[in-house]
N, C-alpha and C. Protein backbone atom coordinates (compact mmCIF):
# COMPACT_ATOMS: atom_id res chain seq x y z
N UNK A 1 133.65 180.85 113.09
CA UNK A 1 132.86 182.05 113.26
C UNK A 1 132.10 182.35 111.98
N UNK A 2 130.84 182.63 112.11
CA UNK A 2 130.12 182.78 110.54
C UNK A 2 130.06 184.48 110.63
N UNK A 3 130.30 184.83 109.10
CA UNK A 3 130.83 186.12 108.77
C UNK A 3 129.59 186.37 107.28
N UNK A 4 129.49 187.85 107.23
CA UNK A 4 129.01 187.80 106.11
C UNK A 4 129.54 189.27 105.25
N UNK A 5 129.28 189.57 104.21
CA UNK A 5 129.78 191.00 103.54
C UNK A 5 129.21 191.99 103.73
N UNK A 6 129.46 192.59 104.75
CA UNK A 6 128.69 194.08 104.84
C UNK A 6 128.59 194.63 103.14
N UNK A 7 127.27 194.82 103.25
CA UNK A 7 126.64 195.56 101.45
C UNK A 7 127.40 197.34 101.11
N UNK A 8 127.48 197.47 102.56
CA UNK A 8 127.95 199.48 102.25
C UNK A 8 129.38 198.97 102.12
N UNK A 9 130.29 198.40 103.44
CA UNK A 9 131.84 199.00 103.16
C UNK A 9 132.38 197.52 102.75
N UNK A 10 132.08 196.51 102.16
CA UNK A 10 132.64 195.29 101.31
C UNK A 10 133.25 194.49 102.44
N UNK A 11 133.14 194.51 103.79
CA UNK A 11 133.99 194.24 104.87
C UNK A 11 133.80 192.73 104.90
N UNK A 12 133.79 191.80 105.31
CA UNK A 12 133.29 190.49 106.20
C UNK A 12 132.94 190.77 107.42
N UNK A 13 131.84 190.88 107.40
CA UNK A 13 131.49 191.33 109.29
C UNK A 13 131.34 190.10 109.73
N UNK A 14 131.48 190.19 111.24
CA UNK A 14 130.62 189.05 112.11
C UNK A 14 129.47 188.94 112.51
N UNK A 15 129.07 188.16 112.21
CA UNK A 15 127.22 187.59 112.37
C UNK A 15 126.80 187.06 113.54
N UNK A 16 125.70 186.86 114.09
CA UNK A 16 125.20 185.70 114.78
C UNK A 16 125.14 184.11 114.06
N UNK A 17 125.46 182.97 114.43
CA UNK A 17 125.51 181.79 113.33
C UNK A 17 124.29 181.72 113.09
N UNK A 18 123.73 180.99 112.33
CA UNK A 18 122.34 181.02 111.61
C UNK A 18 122.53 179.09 110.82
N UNK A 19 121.36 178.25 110.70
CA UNK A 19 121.56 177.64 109.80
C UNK A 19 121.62 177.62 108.62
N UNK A 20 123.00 177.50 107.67
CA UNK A 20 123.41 177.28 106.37
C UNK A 20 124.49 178.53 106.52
N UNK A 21 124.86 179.05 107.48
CA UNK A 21 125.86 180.17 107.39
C UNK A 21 127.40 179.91 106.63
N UNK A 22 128.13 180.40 105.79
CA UNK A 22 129.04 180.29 105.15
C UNK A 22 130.33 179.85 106.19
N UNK A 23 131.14 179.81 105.04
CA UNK A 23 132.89 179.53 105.85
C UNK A 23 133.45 180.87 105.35
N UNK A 24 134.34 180.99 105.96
CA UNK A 24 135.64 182.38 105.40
C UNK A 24 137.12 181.72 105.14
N UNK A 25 137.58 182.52 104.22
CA UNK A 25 138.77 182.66 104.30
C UNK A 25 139.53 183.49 103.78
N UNK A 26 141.06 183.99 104.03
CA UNK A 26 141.71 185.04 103.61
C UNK A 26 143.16 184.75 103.89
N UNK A 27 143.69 185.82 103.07
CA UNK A 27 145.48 185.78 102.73
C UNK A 27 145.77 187.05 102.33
N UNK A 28 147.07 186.89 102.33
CA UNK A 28 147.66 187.83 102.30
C UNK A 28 148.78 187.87 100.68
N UNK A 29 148.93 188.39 99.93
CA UNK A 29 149.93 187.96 98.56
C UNK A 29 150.59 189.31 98.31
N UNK A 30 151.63 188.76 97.74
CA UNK A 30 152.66 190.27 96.80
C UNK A 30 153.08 189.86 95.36
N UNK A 31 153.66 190.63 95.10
CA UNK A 31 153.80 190.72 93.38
C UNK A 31 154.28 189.15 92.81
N UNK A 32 155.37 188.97 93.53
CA UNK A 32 156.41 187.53 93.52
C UNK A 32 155.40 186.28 93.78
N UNK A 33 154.17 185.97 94.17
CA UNK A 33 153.11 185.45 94.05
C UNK A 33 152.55 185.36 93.07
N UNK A 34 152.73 186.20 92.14
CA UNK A 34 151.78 186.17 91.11
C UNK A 34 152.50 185.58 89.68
N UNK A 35 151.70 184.78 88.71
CA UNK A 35 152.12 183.99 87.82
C UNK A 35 151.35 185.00 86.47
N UNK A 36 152.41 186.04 85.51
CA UNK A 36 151.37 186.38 84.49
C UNK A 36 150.24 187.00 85.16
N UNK A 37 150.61 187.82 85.75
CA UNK A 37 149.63 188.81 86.85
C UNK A 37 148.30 188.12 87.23
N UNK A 38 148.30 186.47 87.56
CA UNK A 38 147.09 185.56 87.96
C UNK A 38 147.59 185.23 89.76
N UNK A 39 146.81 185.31 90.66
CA UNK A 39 146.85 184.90 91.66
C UNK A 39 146.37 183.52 91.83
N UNK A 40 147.05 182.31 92.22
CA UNK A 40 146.35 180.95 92.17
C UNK A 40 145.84 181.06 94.10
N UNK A 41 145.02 181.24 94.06
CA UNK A 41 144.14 181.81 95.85
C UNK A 41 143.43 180.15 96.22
N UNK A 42 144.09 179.32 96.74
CA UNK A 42 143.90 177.86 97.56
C UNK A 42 142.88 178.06 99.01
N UNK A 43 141.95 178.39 99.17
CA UNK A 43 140.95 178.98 100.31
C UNK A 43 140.51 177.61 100.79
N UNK A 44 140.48 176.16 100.40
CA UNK A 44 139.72 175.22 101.14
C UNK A 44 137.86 175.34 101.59
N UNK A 45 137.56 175.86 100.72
CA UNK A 45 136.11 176.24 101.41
C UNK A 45 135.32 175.05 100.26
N UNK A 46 135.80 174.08 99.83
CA UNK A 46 135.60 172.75 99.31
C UNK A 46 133.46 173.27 98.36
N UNK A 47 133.35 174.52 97.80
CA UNK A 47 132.12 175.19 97.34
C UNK A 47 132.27 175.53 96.26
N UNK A 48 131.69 175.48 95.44
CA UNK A 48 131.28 176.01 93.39
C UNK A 48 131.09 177.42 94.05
N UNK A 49 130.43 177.88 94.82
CA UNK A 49 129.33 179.03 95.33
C UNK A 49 130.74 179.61 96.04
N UNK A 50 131.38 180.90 95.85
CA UNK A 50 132.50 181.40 96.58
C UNK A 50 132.34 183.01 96.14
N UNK A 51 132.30 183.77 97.02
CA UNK A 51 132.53 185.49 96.98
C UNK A 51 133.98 185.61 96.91
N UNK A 52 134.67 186.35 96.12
CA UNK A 52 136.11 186.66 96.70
C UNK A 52 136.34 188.45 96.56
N UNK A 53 136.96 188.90 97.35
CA UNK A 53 137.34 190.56 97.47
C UNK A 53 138.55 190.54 97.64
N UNK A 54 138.68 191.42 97.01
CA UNK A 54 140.35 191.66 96.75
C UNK A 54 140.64 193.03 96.78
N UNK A 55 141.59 193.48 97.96
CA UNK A 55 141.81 194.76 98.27
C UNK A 55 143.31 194.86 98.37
N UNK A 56 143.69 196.35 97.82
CA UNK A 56 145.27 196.66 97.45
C UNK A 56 146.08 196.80 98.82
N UNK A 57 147.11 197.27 98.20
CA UNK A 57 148.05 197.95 99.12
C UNK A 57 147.63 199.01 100.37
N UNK A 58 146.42 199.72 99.68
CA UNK A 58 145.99 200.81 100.50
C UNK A 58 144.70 200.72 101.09
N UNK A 59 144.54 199.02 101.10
CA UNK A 59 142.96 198.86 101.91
C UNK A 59 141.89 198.80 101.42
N UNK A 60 141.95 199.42 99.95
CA UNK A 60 140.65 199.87 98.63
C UNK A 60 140.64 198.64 97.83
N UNK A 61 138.96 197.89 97.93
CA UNK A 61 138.77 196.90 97.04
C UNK A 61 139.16 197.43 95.91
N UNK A 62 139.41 196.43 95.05
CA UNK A 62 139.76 196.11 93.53
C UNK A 62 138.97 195.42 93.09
N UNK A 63 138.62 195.67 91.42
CA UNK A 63 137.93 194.61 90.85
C UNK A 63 138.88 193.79 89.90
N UNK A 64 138.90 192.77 90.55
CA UNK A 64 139.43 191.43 89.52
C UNK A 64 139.73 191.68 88.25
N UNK A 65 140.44 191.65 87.31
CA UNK A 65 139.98 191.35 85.74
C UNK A 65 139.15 190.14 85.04
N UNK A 66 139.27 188.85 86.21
CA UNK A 66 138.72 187.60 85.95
C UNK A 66 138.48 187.01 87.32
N UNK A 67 137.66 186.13 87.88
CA UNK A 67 138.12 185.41 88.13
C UNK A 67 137.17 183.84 88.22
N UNK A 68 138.19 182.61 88.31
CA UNK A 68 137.69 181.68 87.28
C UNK A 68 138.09 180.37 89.04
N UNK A 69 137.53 179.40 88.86
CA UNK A 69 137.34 178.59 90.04
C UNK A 69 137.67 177.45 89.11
N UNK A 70 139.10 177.01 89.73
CA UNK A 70 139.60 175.81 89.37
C UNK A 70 139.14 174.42 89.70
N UNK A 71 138.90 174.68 90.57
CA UNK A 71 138.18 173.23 91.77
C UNK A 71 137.08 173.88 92.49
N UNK A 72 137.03 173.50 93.62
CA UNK A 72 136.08 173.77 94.79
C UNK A 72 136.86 174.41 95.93
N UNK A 73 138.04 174.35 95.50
CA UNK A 73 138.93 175.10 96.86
C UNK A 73 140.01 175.88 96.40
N UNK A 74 139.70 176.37 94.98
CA UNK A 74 141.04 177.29 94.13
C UNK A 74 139.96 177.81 93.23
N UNK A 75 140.77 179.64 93.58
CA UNK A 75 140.33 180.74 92.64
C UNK A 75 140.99 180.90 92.17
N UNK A 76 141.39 180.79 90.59
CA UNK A 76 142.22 181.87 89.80
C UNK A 76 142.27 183.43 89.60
N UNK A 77 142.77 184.26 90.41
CA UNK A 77 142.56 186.22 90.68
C UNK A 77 143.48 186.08 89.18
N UNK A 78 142.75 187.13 88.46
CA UNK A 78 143.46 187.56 87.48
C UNK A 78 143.57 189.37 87.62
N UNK A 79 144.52 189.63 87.66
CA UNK A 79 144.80 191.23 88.64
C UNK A 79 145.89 191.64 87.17
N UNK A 80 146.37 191.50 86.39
CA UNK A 80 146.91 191.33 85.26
C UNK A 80 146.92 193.45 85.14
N UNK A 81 146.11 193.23 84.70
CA UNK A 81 145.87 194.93 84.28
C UNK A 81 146.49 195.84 85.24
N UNK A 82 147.08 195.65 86.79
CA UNK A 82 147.10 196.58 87.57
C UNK A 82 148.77 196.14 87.80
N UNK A 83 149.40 195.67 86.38
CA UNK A 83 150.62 195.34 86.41
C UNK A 83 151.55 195.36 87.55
N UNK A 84 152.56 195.73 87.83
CA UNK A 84 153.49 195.06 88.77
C UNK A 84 152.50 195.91 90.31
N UNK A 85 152.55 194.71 91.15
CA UNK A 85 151.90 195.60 92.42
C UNK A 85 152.69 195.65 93.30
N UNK A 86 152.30 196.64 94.11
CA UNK A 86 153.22 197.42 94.77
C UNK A 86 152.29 196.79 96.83
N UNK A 87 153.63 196.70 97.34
CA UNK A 87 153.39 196.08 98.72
C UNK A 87 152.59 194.49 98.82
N UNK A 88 151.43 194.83 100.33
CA UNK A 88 150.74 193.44 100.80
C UNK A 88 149.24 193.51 100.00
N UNK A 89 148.90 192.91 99.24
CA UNK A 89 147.88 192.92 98.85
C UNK A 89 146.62 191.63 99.98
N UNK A 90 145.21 191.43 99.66
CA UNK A 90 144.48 190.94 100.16
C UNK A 90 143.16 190.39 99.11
N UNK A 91 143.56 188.90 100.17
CA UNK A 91 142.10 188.18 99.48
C UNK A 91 141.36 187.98 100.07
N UNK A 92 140.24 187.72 100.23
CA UNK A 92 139.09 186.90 101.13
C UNK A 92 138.41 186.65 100.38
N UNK A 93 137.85 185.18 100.47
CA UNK A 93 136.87 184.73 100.44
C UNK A 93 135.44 183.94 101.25
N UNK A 94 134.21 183.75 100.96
CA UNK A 94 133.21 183.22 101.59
C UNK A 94 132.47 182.46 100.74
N UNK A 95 132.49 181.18 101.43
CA UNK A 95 131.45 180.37 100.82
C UNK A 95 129.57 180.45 101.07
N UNK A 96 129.23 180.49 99.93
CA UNK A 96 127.68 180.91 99.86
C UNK A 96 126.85 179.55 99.77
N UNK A 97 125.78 179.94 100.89
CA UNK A 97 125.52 178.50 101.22
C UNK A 97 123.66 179.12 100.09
């Protein structure tokens, strides 16, 4: 399904497909996930070019402290600053074509 980021509420909406339309992906993480408050986020979207959003416990994007692209299919989330977190946190990402 090709998805894109609503600009007002940060969402991934659903699109009509289009040629060059992106991939998605998303997860779910908690505190015990995290290495040195870094999220290692494995999405497979095999792209240099990647959006990622990251929203808390309570649904409200967050901004990253870093984040750094290991490969083509791994984000390093560095969430560090918002020390021990509390509940299900959220990732998504989209590859930008």
């Amino acid at each position: 399904m090709p998805y894109k980021i609503n600009p007002v509420t940060g969402e991934l909406d659903y699109y009509e497909a289009s040629a060059g339309s992106g991939s998605v992906d998303s997860v779910t993480f908690i505190n015990a996930n995290l290495t040195a408050g870094v999220y290692t986020y494995t999405h497979g979207l095999a792209s240099a070019r990647v959006a990622i959003t990251v929203r808390n416990n309570s649904g409200v994007i967050v901004e990253p402290d870093l984040v750094t692209r290991s490969d083509n299919n791994i984000e390093l989330i560095n969430i560090s600053s918002y020390g021990v977190i509390a509940g299900t946190w959220w990732v998504g990402a989209i590859a930008l074509t």
